[in-house]
Protein backbone atom coordinates (compact mmCIF):
# COMPACT_ATOMS: atom_id res chain seq x y z
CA UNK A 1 10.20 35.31 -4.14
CA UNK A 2 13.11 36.54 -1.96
CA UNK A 3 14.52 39.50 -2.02
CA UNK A 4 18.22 39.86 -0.89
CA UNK A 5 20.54 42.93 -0.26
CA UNK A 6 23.85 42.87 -0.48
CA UNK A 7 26.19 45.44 1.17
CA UNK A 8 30.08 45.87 -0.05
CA UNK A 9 32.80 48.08 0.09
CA UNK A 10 33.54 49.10 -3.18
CA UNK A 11 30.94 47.99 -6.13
CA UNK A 12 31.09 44.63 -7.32
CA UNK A 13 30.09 45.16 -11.26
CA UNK A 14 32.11 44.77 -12.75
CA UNK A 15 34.05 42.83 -11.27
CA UNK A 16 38.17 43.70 -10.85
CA UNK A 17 39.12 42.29 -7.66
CA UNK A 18 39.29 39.13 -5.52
CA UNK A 19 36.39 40.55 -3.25
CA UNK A 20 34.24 41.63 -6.00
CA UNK A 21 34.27 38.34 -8.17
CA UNK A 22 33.04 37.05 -4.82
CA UNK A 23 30.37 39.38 -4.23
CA UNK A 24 29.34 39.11 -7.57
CA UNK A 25 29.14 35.37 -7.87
CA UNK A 26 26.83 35.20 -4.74
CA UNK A 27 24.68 37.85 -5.70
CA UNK A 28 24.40 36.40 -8.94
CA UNK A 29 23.98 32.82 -7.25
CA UNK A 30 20.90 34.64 -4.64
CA UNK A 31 19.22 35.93 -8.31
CA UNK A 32 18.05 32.60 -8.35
CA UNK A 33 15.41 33.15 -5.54
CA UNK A 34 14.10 36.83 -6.40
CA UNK A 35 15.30 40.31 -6.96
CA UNK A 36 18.91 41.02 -5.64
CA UNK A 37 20.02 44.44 -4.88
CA UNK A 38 23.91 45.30 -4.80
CA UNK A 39 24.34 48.16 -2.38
CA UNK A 40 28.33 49.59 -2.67
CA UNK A 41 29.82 52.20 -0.03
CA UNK A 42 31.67 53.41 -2.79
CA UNK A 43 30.20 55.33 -5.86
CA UNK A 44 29.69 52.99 -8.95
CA UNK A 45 27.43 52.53 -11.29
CA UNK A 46 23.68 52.37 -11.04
CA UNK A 47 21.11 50.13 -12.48
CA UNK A 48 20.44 46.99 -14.53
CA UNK A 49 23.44 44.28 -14.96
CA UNK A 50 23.82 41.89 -16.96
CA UNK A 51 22.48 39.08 -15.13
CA UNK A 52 18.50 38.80 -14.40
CA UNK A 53 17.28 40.19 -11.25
CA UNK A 54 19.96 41.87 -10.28
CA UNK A 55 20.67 45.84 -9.37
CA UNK A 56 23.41 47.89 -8.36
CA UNK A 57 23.37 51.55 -6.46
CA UNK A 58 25.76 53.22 -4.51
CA UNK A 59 25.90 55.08 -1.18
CA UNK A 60 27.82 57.48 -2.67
CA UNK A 61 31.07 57.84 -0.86
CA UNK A 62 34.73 57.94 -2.86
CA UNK A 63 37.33 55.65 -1.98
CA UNK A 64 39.49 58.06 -0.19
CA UNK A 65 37.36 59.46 2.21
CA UNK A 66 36.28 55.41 3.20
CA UNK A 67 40.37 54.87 4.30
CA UNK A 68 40.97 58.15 5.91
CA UNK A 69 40.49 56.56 9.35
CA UNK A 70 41.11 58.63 13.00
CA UNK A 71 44.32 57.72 14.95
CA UNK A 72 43.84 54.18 16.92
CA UNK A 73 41.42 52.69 14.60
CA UNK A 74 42.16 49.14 13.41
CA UNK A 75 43.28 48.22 9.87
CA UNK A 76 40.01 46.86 9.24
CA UNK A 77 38.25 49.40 9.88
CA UNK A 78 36.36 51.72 7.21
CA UNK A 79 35.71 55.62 7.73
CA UNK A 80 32.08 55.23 7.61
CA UNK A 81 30.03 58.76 7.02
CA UNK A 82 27.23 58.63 9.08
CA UNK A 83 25.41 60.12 6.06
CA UNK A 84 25.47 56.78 4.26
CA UNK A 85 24.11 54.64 6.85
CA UNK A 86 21.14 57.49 6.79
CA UNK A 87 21.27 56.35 2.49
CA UNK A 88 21.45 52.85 3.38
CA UNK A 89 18.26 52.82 5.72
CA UNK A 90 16.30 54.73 2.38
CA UNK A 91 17.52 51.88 0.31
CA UNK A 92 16.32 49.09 2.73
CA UNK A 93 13.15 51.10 3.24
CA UNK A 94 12.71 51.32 -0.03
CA UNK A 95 13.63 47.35 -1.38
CA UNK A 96 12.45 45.90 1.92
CA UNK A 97 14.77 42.76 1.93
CA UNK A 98 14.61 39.50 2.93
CA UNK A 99 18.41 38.49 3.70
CA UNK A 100 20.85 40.86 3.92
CA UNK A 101 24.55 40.30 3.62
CA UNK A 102 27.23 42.06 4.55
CA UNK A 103 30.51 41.25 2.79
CA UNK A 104 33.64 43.75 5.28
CA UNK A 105 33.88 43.36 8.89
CA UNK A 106 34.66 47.02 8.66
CA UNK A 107 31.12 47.92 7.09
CA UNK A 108 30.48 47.04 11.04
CA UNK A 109 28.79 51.06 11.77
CA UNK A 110 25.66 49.79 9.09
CA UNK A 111 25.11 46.49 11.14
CA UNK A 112 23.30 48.74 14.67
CA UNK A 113 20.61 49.75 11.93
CA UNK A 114 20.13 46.61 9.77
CA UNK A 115 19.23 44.65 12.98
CA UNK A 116 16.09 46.89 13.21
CA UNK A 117 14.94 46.16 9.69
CA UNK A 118 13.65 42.46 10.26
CA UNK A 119 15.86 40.92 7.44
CA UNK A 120 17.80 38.17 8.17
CA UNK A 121 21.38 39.08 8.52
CA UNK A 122 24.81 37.60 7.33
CA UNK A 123 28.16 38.73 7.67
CA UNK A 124 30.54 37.14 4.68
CA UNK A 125 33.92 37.40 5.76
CA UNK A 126 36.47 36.72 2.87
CA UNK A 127 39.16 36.03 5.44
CA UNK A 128 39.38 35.60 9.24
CA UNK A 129 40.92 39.54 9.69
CA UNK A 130 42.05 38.50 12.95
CA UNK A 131 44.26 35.20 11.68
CA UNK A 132 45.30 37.28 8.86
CA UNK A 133 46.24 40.63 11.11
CA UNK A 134 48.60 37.88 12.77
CA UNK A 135 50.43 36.55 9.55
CA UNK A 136 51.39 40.15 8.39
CA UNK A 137 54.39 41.42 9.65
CA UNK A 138 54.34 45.27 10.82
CA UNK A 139 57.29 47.54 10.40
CA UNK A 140 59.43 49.32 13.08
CA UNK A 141 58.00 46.86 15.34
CA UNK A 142 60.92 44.22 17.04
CA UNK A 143 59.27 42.87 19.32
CA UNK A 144 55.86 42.06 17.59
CA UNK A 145 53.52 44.45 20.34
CA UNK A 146 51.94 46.32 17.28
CA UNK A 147 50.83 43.20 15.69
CA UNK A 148 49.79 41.92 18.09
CA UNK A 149 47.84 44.82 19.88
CA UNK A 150 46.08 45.01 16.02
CA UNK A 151 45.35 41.56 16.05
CA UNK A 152 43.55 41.78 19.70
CA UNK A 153 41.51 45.08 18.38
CA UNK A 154 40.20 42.98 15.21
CA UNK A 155 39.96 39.28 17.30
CA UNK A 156 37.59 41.37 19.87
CA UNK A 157 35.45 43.23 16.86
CA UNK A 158 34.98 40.31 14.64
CA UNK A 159 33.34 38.45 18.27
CA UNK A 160 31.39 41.04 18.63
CA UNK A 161 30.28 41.87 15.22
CA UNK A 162 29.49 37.79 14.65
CA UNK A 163 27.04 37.91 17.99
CA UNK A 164 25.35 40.34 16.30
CA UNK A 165 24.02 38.41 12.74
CA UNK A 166 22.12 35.46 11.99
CA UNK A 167 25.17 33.62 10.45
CA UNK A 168 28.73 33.92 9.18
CA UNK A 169 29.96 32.85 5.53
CA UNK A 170 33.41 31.64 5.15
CA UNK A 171 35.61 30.69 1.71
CA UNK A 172 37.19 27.44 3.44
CA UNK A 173 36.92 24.77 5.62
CA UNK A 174 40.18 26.09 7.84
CA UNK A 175 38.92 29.58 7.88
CA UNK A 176 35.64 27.80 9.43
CA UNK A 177 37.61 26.18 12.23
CA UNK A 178 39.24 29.52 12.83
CA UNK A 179 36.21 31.08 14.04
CA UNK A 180 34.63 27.36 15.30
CA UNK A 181 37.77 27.18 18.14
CA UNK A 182 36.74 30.59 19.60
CA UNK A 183 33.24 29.68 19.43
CA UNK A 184 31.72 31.85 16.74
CA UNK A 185 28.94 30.88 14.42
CA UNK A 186 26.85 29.65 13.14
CA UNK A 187 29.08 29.32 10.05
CA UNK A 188 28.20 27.89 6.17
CA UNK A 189 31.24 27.48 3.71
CA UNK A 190 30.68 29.27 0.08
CA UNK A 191 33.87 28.31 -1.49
CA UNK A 192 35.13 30.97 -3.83
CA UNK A 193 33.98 29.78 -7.70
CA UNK A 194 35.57 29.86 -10.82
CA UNK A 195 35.50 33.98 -11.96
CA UNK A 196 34.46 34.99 -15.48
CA UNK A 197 33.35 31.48 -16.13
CA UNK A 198 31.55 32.37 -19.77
CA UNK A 199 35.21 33.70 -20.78
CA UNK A 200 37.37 30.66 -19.78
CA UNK A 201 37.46 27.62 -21.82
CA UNK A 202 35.52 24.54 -21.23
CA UNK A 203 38.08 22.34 -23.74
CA UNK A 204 41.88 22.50 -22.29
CA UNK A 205 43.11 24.69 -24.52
CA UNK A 206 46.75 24.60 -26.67
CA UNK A 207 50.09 25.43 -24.86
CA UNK A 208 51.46 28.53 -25.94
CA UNK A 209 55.02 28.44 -27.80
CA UNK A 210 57.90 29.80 -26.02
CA UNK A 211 61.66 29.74 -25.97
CA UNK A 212 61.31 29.93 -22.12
CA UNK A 213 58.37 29.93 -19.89
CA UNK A 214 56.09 32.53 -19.46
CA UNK A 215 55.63 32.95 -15.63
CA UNK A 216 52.34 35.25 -14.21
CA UNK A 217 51.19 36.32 -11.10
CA UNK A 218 47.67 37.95 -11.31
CA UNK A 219 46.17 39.73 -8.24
CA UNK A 220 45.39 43.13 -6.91
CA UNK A 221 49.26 44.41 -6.67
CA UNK A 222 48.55 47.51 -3.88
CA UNK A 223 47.67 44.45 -1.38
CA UNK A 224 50.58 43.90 1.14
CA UNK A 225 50.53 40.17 0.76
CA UNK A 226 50.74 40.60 -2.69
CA UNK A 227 53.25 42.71 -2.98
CA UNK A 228 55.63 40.94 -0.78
CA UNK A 229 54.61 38.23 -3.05
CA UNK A 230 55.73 40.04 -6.21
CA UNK A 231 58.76 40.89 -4.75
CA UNK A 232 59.85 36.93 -4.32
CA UNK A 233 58.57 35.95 -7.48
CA UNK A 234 60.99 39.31 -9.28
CA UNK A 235 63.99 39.10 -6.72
CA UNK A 236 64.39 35.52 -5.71
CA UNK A 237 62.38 33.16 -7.66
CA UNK A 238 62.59 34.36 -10.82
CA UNK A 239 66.80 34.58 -10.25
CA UNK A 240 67.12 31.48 -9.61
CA UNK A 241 64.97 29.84 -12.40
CA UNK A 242 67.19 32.22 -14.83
CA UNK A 243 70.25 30.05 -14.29
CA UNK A 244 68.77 27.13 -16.09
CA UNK A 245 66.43 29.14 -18.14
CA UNK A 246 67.60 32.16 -19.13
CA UNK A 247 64.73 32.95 -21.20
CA UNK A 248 62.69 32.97 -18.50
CA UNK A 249 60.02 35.88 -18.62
CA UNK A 250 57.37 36.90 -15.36
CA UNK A 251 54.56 39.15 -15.76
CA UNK A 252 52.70 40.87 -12.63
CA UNK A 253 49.57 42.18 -13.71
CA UNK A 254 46.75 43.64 -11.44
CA UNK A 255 44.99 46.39 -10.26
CA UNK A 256 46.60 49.72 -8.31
CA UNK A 257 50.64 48.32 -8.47
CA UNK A 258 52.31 50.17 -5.63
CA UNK A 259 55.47 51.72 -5.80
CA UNK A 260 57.31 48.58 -4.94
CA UNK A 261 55.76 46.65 -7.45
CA UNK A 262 56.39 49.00 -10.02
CA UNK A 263 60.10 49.27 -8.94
CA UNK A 264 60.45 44.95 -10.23
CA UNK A 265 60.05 45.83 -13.82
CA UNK A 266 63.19 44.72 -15.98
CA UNK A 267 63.85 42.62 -19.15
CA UNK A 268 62.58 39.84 -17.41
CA UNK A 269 60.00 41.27 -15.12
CA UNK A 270 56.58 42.98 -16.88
CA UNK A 271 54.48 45.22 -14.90
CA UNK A 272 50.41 44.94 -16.46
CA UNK A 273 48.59 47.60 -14.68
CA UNK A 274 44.79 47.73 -13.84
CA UNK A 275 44.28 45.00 -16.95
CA UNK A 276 40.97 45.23 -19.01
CA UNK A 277 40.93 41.62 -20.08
CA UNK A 278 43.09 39.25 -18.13
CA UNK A 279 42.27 36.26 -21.08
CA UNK A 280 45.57 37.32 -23.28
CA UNK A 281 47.68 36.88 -20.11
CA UNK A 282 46.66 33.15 -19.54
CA UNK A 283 46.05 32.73 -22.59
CA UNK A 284 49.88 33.67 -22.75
CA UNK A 285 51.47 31.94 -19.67
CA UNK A 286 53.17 28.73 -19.20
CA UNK A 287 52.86 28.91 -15.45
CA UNK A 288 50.99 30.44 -12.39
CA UNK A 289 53.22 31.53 -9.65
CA UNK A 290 51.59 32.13 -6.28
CA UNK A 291 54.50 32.39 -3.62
CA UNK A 292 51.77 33.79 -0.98
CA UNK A 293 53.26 34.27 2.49
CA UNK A 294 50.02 35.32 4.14
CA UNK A 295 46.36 36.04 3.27
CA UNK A 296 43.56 34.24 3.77
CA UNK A 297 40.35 32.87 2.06
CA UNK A 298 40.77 31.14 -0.97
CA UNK A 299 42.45 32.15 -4.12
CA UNK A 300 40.49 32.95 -7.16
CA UNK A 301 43.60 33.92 -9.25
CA UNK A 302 44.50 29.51 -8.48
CA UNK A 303 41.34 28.54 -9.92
CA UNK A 304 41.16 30.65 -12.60
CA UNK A 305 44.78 29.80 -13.96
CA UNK A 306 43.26 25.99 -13.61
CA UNK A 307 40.51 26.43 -15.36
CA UNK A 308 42.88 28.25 -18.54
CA UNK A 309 44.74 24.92 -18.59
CA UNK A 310 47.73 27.02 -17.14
CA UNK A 311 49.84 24.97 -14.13
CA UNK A 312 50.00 26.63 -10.70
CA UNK A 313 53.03 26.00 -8.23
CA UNK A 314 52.60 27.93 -5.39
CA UNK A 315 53.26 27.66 -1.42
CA UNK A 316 50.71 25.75 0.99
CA UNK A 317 49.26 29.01 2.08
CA UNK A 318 48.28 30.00 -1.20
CA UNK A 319 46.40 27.07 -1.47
CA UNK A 320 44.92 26.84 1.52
CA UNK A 321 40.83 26.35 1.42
CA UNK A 322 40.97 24.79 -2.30
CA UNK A 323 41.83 20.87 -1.11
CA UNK A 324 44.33 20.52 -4.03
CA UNK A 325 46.83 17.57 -4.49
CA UNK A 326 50.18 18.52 -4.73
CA UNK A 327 51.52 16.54 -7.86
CA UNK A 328 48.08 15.90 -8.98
CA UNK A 329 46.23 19.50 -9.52
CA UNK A 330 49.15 22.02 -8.49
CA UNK A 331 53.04 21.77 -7.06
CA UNK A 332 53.64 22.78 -3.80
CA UNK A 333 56.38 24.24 -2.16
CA UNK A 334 57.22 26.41 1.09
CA UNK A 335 60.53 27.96 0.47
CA UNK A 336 61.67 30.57 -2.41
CA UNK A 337 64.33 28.43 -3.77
CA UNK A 338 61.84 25.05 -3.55
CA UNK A 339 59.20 26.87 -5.69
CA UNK A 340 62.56 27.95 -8.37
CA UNK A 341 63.08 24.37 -8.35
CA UNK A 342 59.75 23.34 -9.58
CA UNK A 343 59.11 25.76 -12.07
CA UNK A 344 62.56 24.72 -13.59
CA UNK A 345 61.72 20.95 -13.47
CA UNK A 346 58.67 21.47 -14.63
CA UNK A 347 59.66 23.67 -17.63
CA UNK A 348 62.08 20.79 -18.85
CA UNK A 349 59.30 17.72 -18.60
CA UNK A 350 56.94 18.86 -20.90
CA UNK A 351 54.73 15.34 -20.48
CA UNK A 352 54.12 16.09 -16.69
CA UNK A 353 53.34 19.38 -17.49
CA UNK A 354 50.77 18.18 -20.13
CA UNK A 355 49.37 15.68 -17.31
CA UNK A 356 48.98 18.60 -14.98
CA UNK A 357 47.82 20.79 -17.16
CA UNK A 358 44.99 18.41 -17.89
CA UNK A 359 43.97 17.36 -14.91
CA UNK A 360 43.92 20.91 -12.82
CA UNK A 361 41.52 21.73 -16.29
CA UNK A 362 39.17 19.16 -14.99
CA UNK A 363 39.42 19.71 -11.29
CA UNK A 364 38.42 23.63 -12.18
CA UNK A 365 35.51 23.09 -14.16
CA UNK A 366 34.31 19.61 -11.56
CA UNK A 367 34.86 21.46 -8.47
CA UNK A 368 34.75 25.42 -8.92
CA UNK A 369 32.23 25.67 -11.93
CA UNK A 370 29.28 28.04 -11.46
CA UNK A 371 27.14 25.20 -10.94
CA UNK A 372 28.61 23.83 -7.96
CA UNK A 373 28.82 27.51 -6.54
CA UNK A 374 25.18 28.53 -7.08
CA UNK A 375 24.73 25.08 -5.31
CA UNK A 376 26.67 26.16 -2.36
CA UNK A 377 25.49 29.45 -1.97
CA UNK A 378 21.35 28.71 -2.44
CA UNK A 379 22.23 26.06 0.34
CA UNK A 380 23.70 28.72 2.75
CA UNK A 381 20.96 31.23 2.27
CA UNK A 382 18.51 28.31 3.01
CA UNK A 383 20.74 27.37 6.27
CA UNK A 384 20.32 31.00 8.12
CA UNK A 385 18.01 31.07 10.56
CA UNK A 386 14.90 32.51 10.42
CA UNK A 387 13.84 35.26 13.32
């Protein structure tokens, strides 16, 4: 039997966010081997879950006090209390793990103790901070130095924090040949899996009536990519799909809106903030809009929507990682006004959406289900080398 720690930012049951459904699923995926132990920064809850084998405790720290960061640190980094890495070493004292893994390059501060435990060691980076760094645009700053002084400061971190573990986790194929053109590794691909499987329907569910469509974006909505994203869906998207279909309706719904989220609410716009249940929004929607301008990883709110029955047309970026077809499992667009355009033809051929509807159903459940993901995961803790 195996035991395996895992170490994350903020707790990862329940699950809310993008990073936690991935946490989760590969701590419930590593249950399969022995006891698992979910270790947050952030205070959460303690104790059983409600899958076998697996724990949760907490370092005790509040979420503030992890982002208050010192002048010159890098957006990726975390404020990390030397008094937790002291509560960490009890806990791995304590559980005496096998594997460990490590889910925020800015968790780096635990990683100088962890080497010392024995455990194999894996850092699982949810997106390449450095590529990403470079995709999002930093104000008051013409000529691009900022960015790309950040971008340096994270490139030269995540180098140095990959020499230091037994192997690297990625979401995507791309994201590995980020990190395989500077020469970092070894690297194993865990996709990101279908979240809240048990909730989401195995049989393609009925299309909602409407007057209009009912458009959605679902993601956390105090995240800078998606809140640039919000704003194209609200103030340029949604504008121009009004002038055929003026019944038109979008909802944003996700945890933490910031202040320019909140600000796109209208009669056509609805804000859903910090959602208990996100199954009466797809349930709901006619359409999944993802006009993603930067990020990386892979998208669980795209799979999800699939797996509801609910068409996504989104830009390439957003779909990065997933290997969709574009007319086949999800439309694809790059500009504002392309992405309009498809979500208006789309609306007014209801057989094509039935067809796409259908088959992004299938391609969910073949490709994403929990099955395939425990598969993928069990097969990257089996790849890390042993010390």
């Amino acid at each position: 039997m195996m035991q395996c720690l895992f170490l994350t930012a903020h707790p990862a049951f329940p699950a809310v966010t993008g990073a936690d459904l991935r946490n989760w699923q590969n701590a419930s995926a590593a249950a399969q081997l022995g006891e698992v132990r979910l270790v947050s920064v952030i205070a959460g809850s303690e104790g059983v879950t409600d899958v076998a084998r697996v724990t949760t405790s907490h370092l005790g720290s509040d979420a503030e006090a992890l982002y208050r960061l010192p002048p010159g640190s890098a957006s990726i980094d975390l404020a990390i209390d030397p008094r937790r890495i002291e509560a960490l070493e009890r806990v791995v004292q304590e559980f005496r793990p096998d594997l460990i893994v490590v889910e925020h390059l800015g968790l780096h501060p635990f990683l100088p103790m962890l080497r010392q435990c024995g455990a194999r060691l894996v850092l699982d980076l949810h997106n390449v901070e450095s590529d990403l760094a470079g995709q999002i645009r930093q104000k008051r700053d013409w000529f691009g130095a900022k960015r790309r002084r950040e971008q340096r400061m994270i490139a030269a971190l995540e180098a140095q924090v990959v020499a230091s573990v037994d192997a690297v986790w990625v979401c995507s194929g791309e994201d590995a040949a980020r990190l395989g053109k500077r020469g970092l590794g070894p690297v194993s691909i865990v996709p990101n899996g279908l979240p809240r499987a048990g909730a989401a329907p195995r049989r393609l569910p009925s299309e909602p009536d409407a007057a209009g469509p009912e458009l959605l974006f679902i993601g956390h909505l105090g995240y800078t990519p998606n809140v640039v994203a919000c704003r194209s869906l609200a103030r340029r998207i949604l504008p121009r799909v009004l002038r055929s279909l003026a019944q038109a309706h979008v909802t944003l719904a996700g945890r933490n809106p910031a202040r320019k989220v909140r600000r796109l609410a209208s009669g056509s716009v609805q804000i859903v903030a910090n959602p208990d249940d996100l199954a009466p929004l797809l349930r709901g929607a006619h359409m999944t809009v993802v006009p993603l301008r930067s990020g990386g990883g892979t998208r669980f709110k795209i799979i999800e929507a699939m797996a509801w029955g609910v068409p996504v047309v989104a830009t390439p970026l957003a779909a990065e990682g997933l290997g969709l077809r574009h007319g086949h499992d999800i439309l694809l667009a790059e500009s504002d006004s392309g992405l309009a355009d498809l979500i208006t033809a789309l609306w007014q051929d209801p057989a094509r959406r039935s067809a796409l509807r259908t088959q992004a159903h299938a391609t969910a459940w073949d490709r994403f289900g929990p099955e395939r993901i425990d598969q993928a995961v069990l097969a990257a803790i089996e790849a890390v080398p042993t010390r």
